[in-house]
N, C-alpha and C. Protein backbone atom coordinates (compact mmCIF):
# COMPACT_ATOMS: atom_id res chain seq x y z
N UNK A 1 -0.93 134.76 251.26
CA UNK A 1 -0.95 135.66 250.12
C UNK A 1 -2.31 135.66 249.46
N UNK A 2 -3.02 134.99 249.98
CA UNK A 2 -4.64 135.13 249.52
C UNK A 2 -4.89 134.53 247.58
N UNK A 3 -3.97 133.93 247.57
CA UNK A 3 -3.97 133.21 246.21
C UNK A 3 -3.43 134.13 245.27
N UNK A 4 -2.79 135.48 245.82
CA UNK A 4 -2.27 135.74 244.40
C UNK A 4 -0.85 135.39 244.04
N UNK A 5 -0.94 135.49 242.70
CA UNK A 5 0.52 134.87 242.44
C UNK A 5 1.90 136.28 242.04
N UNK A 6 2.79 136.18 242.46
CA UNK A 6 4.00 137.13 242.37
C UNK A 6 5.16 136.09 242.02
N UNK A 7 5.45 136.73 240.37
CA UNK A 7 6.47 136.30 240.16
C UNK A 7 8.23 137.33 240.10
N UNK A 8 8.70 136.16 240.62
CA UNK A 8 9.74 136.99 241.22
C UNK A 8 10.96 136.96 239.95
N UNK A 9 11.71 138.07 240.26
CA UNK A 9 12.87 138.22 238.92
C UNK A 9 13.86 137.92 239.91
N UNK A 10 14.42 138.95 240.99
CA UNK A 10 15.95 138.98 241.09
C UNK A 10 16.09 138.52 242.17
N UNK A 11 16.80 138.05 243.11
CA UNK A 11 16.78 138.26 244.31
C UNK A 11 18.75 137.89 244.19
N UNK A 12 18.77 138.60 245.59
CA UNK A 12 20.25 138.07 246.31
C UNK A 12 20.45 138.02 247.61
N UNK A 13 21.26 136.84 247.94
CA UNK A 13 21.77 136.20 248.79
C UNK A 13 21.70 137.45 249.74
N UNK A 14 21.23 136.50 251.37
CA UNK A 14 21.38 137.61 252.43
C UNK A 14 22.09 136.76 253.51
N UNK A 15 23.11 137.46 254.18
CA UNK A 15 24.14 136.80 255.03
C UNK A 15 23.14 136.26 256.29
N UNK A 16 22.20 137.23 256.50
CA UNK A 16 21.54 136.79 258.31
C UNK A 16 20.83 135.24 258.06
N UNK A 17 21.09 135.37 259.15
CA UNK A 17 19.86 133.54 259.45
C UNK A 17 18.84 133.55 260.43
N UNK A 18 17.81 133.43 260.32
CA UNK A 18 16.45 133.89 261.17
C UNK A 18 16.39 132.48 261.59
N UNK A 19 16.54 132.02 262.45
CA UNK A 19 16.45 130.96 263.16
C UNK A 19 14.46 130.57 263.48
N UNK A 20 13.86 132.02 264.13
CA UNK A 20 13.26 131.51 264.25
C UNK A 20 11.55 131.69 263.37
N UNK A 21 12.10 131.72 262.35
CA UNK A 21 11.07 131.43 261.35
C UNK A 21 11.31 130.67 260.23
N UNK A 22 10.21 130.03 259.56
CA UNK A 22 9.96 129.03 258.56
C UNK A 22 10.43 129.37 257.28
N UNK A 23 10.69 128.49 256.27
CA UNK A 23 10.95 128.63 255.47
C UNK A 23 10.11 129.31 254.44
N UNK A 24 10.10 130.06 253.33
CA UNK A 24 9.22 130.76 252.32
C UNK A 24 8.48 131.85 253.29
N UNK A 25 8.82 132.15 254.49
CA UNK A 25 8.02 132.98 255.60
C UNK A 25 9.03 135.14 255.18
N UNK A 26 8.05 135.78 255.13
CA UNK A 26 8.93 137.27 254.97
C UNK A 26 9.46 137.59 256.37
N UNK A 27 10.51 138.06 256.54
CA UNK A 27 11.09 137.92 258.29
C UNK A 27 11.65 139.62 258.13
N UNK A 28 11.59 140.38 256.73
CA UNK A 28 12.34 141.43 257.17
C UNK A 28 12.36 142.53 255.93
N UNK A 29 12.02 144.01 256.39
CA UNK A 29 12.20 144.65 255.12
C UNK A 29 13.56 145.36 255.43
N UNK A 30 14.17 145.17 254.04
CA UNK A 30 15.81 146.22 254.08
C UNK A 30 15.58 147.44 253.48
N UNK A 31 15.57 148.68 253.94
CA UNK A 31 15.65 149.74 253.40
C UNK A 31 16.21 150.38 252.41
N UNK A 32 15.81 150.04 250.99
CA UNK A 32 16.66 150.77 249.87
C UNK A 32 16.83 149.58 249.48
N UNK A 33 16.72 148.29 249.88
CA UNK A 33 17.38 146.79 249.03
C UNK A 33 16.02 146.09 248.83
N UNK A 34 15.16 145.82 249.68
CA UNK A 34 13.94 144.92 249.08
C UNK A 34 12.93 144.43 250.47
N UNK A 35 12.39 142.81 250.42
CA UNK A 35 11.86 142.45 251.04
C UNK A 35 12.69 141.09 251.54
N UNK A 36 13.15 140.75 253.05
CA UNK A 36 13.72 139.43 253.20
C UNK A 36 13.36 138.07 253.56
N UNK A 37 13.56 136.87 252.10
CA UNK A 37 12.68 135.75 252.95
C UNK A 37 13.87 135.05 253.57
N UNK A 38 12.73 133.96 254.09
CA UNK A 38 14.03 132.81 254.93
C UNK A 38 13.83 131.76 254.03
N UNK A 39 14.87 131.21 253.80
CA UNK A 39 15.34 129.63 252.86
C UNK A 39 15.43 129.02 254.17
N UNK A 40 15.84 127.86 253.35
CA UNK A 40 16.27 126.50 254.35
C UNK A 40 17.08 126.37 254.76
N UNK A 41 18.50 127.69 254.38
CA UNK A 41 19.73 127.54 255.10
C UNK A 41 19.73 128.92 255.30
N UNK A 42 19.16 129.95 254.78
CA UNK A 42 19.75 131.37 255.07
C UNK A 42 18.78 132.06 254.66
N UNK A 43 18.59 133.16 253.44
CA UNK A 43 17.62 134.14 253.42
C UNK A 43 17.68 134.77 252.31
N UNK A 44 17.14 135.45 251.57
CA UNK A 44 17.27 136.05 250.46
C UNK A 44 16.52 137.00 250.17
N UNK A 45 17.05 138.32 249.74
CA UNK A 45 16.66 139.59 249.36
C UNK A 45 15.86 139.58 248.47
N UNK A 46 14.43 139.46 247.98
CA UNK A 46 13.70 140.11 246.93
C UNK A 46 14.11 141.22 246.24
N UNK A 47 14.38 141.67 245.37
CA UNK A 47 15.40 142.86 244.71
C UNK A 47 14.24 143.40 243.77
N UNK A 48 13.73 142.47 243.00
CA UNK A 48 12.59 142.77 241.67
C UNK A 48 11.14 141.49 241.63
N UNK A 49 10.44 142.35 241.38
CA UNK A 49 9.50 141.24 241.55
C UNK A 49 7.86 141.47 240.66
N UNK A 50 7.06 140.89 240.39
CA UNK A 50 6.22 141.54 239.45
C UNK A 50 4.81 140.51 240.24
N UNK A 51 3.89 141.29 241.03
CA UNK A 51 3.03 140.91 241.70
C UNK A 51 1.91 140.71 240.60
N UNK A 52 0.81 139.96 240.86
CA UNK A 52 -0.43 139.35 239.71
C UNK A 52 -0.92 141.00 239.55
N UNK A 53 -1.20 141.46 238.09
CA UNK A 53 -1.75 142.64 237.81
C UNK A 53 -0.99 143.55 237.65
N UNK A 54 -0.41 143.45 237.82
CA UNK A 54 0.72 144.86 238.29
C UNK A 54 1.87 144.69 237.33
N UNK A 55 2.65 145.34 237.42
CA UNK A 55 4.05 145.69 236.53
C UNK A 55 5.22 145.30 237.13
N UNK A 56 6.20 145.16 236.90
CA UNK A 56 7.30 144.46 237.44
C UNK A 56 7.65 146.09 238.42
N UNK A 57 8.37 145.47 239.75
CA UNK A 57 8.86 146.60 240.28
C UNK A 57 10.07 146.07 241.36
N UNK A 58 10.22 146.89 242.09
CA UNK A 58 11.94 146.69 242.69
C UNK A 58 11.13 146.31 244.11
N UNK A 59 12.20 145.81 244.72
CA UNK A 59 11.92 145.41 245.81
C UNK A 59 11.24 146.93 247.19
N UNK A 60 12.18 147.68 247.14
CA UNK A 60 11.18 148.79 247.51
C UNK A 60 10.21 149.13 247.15
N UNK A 61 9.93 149.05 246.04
CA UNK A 61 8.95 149.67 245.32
C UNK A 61 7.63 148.45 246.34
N UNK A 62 7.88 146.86 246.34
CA UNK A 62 7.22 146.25 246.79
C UNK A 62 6.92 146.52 248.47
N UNK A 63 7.81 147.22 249.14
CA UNK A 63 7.66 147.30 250.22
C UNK A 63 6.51 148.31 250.38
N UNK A 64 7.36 149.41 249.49
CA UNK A 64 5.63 150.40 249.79
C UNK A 64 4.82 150.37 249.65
N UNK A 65 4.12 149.46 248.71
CA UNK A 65 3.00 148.91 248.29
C UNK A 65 2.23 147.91 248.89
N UNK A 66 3.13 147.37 250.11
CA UNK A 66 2.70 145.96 250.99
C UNK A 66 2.57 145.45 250.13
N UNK A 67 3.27 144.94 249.65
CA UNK A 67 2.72 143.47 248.44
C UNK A 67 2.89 142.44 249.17
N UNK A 68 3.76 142.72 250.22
CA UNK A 68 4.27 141.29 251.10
C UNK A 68 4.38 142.01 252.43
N UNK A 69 3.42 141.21 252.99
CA UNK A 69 3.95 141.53 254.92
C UNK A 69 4.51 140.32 255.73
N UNK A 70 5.04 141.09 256.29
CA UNK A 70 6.19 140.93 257.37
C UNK A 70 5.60 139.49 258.04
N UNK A 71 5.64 138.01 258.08
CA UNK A 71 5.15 136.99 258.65
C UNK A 71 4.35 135.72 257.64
N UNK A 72 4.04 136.88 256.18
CA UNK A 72 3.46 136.05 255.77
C UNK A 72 4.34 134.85 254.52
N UNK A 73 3.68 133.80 254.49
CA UNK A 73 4.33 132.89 253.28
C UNK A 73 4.09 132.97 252.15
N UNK A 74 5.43 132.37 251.56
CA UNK A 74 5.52 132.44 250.10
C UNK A 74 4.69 131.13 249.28
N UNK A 75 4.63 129.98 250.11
CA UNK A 75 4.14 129.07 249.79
C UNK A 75 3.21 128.31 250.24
C-alpha cells in the first residue's frame, strides 16, 4: 500500500475461504458489495472505508478508484 493509511468503517463477514492466499492479502472484488480480504479463518467484505486524503466512501466506490488491488496487503 505504499505507506498510505485507510481507515476502514464497515466490513461484513464473507462465507468463501481462499485457501490460497495470506492473511490481510485483497483476493477479490464483489460487484455492488465492496473489496474482499482474507482473515485467518475466512474473509471479509470491505463495505465502507475512508482512504488517507480522501472522504469516506463505500466499498465500490473503492473499487473504482483502485484504492486497493487485487494481491496487495493490508499489513
Amino acid at each position: 500500500m505504499n505507506g498510505t493509511i485507510i481507515k476502514i468503517y464497515e466490513t461484513k463477514i464473507n462465507d468463501k475461504v481462499y485457501n490460497n492466499a495470506t492473511c490481510g492479502e485483497v483476493v477479490e472484488y464483489l460487484k455492488g458489495k465492496g473489496i474482499v480480504v482474507k482473515t485467518s479463518d475466512g474473509s471479509l467484505i470491505i463495505s465502507s472505508a475512508k482512504p488517507e486524503n480522501k472522504k469516506q466512501m463505500s466499498g465500490v466506490d473503492l473499487i473504482n478508484g483502485k484504492f486497493l488491488k487485487i494481491g496487495e496487503k493490508l499489513c
